[in-house]
N, C-alpha and C. Protein backbone atom coordinates (compact mmCIF):
# COMPACT_ATOMS: atom_id res chain seq x y z
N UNK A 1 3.45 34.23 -191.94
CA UNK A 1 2.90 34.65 -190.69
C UNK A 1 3.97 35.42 -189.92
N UNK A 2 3.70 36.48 -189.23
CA UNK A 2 4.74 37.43 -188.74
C UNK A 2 4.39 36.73 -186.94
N UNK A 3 5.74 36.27 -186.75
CA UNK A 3 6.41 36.09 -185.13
C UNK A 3 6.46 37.60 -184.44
N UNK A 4 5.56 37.51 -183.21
CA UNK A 4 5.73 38.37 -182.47
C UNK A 4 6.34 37.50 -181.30
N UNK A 5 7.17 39.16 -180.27
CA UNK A 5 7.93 38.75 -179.20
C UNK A 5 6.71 38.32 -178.35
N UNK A 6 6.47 37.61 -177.15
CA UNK A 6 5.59 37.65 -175.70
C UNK A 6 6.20 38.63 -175.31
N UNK A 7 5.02 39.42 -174.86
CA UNK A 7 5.06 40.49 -174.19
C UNK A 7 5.63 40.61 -172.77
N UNK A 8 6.07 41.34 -172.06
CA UNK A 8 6.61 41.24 -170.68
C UNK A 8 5.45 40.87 -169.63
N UNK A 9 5.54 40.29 -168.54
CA UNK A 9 4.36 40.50 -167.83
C UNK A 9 4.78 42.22 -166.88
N UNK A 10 3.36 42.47 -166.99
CA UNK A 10 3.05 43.54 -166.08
C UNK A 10 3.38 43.50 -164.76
N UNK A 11 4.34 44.55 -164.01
CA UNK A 11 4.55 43.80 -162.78
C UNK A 11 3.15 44.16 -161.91
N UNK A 12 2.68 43.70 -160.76
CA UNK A 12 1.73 43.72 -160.26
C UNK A 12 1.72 44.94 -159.45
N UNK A 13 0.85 45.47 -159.50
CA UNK A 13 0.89 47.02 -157.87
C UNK A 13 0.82 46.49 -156.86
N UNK A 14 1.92 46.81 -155.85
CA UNK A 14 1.71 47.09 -154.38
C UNK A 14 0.37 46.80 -153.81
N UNK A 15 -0.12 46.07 -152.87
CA UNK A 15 -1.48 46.66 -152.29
C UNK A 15 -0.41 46.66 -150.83
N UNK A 16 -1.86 47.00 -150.17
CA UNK A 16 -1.40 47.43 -148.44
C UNK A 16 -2.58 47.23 -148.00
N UNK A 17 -3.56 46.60 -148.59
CA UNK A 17 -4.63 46.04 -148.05
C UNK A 17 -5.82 45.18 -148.86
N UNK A 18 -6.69 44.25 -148.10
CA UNK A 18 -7.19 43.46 -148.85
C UNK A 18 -8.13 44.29 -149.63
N UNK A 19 -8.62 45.65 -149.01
CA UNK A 19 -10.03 46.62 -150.29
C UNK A 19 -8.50 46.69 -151.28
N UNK A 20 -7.60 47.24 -151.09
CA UNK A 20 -6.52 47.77 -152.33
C UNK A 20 -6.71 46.28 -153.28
N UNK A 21 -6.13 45.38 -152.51
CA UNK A 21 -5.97 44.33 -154.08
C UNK A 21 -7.13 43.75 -154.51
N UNK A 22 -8.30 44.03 -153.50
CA UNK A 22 -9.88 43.32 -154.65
C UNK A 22 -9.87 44.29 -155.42
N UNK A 23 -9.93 45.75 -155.28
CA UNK A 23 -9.99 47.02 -156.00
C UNK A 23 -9.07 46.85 -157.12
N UNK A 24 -7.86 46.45 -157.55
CA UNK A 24 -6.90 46.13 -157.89
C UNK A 24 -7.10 44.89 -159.11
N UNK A 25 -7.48 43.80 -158.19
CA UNK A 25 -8.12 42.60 -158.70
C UNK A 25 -9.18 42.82 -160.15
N UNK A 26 -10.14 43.90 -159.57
CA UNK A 26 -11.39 44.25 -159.95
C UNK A 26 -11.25 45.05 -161.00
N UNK A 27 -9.91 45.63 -161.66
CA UNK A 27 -9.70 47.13 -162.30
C UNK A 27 -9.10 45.80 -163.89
N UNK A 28 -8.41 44.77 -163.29
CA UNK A 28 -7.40 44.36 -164.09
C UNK A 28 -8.67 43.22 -164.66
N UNK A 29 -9.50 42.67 -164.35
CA UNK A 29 -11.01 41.71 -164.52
C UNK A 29 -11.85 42.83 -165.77
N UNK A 30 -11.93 43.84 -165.17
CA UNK A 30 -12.32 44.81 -166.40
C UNK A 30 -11.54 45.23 -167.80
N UNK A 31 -10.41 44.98 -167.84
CA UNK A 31 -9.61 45.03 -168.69
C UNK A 31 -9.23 43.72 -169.35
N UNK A 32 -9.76 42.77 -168.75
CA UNK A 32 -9.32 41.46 -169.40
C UNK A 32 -10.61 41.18 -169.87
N UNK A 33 -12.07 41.50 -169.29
CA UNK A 33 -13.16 41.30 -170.31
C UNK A 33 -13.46 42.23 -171.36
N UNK A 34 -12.91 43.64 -171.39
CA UNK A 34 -12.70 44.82 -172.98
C UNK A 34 -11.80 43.82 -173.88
N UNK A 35 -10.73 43.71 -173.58
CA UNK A 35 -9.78 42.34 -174.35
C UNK A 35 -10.43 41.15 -175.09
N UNK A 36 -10.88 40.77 -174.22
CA UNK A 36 -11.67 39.10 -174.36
C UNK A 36 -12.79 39.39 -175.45
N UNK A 37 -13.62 40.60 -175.31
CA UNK A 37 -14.70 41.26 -176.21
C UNK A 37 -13.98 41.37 -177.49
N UNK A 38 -13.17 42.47 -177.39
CA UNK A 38 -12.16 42.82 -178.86
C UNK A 38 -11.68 41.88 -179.80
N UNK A 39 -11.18 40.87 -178.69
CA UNK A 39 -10.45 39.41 -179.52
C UNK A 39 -11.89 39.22 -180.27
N UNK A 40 -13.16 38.86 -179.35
CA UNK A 40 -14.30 37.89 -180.08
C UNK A 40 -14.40 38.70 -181.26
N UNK A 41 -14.42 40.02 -181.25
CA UNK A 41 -14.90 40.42 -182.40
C UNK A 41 -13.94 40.08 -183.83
N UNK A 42 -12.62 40.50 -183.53
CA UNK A 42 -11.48 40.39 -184.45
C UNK A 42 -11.79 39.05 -184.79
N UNK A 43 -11.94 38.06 -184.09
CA UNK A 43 -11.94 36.40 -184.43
C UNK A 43 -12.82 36.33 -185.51
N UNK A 44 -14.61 36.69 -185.29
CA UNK A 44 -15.68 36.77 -185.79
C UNK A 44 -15.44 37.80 -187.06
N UNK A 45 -14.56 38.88 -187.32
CA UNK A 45 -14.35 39.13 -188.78
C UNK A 45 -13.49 38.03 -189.24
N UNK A 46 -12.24 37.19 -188.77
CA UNK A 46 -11.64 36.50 -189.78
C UNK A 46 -11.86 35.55 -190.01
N UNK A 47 -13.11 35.29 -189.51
CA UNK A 47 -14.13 33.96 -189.84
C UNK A 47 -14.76 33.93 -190.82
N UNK A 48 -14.96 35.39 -191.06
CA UNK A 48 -16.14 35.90 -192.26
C UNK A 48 -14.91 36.13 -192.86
N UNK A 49 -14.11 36.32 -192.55
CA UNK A 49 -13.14 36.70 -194.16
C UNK A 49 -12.77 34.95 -194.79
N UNK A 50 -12.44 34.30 -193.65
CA UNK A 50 -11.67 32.99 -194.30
C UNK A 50 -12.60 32.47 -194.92
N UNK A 51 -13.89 32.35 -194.50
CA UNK A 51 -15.56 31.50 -195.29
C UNK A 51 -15.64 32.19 -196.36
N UNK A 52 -15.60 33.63 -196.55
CA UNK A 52 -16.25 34.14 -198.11
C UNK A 52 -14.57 33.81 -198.51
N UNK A 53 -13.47 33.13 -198.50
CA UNK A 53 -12.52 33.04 -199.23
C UNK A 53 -12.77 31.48 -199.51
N UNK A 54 -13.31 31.08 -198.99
CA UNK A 54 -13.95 29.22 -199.25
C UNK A 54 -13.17 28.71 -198.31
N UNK A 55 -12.27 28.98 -197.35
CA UNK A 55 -11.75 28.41 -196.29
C UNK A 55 -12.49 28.30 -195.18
N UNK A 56 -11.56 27.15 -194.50
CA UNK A 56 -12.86 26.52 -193.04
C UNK A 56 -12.49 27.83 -191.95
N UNK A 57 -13.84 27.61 -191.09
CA UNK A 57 -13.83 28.80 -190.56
C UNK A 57 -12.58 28.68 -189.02
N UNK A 58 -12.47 27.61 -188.82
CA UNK A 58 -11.63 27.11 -188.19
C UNK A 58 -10.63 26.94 -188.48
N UNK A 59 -8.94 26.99 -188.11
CA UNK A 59 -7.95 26.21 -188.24
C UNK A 59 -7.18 26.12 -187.38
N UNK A 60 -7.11 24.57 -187.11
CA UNK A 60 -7.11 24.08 -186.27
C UNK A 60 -5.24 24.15 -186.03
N UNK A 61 -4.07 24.35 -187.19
CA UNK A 61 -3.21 24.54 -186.85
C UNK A 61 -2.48 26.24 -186.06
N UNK A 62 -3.44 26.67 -186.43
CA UNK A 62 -3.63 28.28 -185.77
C UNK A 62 -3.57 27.97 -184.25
N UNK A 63 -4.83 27.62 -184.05
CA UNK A 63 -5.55 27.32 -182.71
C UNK A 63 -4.26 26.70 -181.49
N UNK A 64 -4.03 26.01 -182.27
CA UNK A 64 -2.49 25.35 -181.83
C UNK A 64 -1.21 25.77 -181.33
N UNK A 65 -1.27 26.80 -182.22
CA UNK A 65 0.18 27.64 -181.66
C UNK A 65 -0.84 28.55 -180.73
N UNK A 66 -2.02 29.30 -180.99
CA UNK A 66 -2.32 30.00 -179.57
C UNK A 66 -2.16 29.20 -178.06
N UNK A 67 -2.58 27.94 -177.99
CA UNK A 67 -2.30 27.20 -176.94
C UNK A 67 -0.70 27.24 -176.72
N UNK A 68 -0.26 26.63 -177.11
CA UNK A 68 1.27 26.34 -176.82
C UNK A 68 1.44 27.68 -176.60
N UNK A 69 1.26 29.31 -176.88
CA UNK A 69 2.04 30.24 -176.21
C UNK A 69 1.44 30.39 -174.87
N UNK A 70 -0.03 30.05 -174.60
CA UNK A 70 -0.67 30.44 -173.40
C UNK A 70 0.07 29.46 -172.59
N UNK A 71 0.46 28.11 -173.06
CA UNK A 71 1.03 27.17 -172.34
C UNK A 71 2.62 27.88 -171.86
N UNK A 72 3.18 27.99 -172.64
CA UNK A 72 4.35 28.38 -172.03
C UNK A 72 4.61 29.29 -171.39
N UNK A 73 3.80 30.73 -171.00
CA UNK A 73 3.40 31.60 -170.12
C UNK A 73 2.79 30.98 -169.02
N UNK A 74 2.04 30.42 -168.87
CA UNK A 74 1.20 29.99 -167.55
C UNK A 74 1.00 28.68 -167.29
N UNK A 75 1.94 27.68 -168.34
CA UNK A 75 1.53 26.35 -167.79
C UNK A 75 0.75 25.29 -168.27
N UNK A 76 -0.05 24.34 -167.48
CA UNK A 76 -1.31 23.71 -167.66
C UNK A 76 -2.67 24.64 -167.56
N UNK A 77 -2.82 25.60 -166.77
CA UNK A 77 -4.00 26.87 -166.23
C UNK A 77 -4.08 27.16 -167.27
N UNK A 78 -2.71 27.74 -168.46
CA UNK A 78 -2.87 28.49 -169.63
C UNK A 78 -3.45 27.69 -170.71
N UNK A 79 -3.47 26.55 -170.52
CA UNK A 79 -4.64 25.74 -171.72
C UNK A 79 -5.42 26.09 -171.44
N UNK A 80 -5.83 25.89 -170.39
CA UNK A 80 -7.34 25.54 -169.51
C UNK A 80 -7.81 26.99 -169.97
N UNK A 81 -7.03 28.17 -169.79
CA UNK A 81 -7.48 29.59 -170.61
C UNK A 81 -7.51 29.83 -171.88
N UNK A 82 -6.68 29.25 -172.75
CA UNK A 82 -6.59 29.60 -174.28
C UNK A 82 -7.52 28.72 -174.56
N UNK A 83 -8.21 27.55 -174.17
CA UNK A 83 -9.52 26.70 -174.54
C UNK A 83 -10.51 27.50 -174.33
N UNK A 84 -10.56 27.80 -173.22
CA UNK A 84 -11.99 28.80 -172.90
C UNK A 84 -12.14 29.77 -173.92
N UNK A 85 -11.11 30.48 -173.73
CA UNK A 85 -11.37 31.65 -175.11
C UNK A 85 -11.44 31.66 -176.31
N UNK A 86 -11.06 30.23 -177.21
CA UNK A 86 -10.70 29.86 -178.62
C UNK A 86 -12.30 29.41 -178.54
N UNK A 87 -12.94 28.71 -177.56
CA UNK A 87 -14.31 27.91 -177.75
C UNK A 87 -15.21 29.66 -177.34
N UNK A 88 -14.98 30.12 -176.66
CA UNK A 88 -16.09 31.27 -176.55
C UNK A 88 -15.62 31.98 -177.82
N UNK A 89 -14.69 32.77 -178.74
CA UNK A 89 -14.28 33.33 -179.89
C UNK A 89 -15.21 32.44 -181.63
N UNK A 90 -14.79 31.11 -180.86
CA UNK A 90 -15.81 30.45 -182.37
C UNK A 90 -16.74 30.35 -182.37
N UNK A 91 -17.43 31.28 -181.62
CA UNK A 91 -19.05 31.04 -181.97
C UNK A 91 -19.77 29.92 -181.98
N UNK A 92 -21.42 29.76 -182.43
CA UNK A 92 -21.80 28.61 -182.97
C UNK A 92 -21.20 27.62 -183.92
N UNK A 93 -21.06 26.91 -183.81
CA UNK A 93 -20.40 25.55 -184.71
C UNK A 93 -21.89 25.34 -185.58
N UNK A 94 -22.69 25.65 -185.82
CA UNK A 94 -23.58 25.49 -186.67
C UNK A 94 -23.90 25.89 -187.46
């Protein structure tokens, strides 16, 4: 498995007013649901790749290290986010 660096955080823009940072708010919400889309899809091919290889479509030691990096970027919040997205990414369980 190839180690990537964490990325830098983005520093945030300036606002000078509350329309600037909902506007702001609102630009960076759109870019995190194109993301969130892209991931589901990428997830949903290597689901279909790991099943037609006879592997579970899940693994659960994967899943694991995604938490622990969201954790160490953001905390306890960053579970609470890498859960949301690992459970919306796996699809039906059925």
């Amino acid at each position: 498995m190839t180690s990537h660096a964490l990325p830098a955080a983005t520093p945030a823009p300036a606002v000078s007013s509350i329309a600037d940072g909902r506007q702001a708010i609102d630009e960076i919400d759109t870019q995190l649901r194109a993301l969130v889309g892209a991931r589901l899809e990428i997830s949903q091919q290597i689901q279909a790749l790991r099943s037609a290889d006879g592997g579970p479509r899940i693994q659960h030691e994967r899943e694991n290290e995604i938490i622990t990096a969201w954790s160490r970027e953001l905390g306890p919040r960053g579970v609470e986010i890498a859960l949301s997205i690992l459970t919306l990414c796996r699809g039906s369980l059925t």
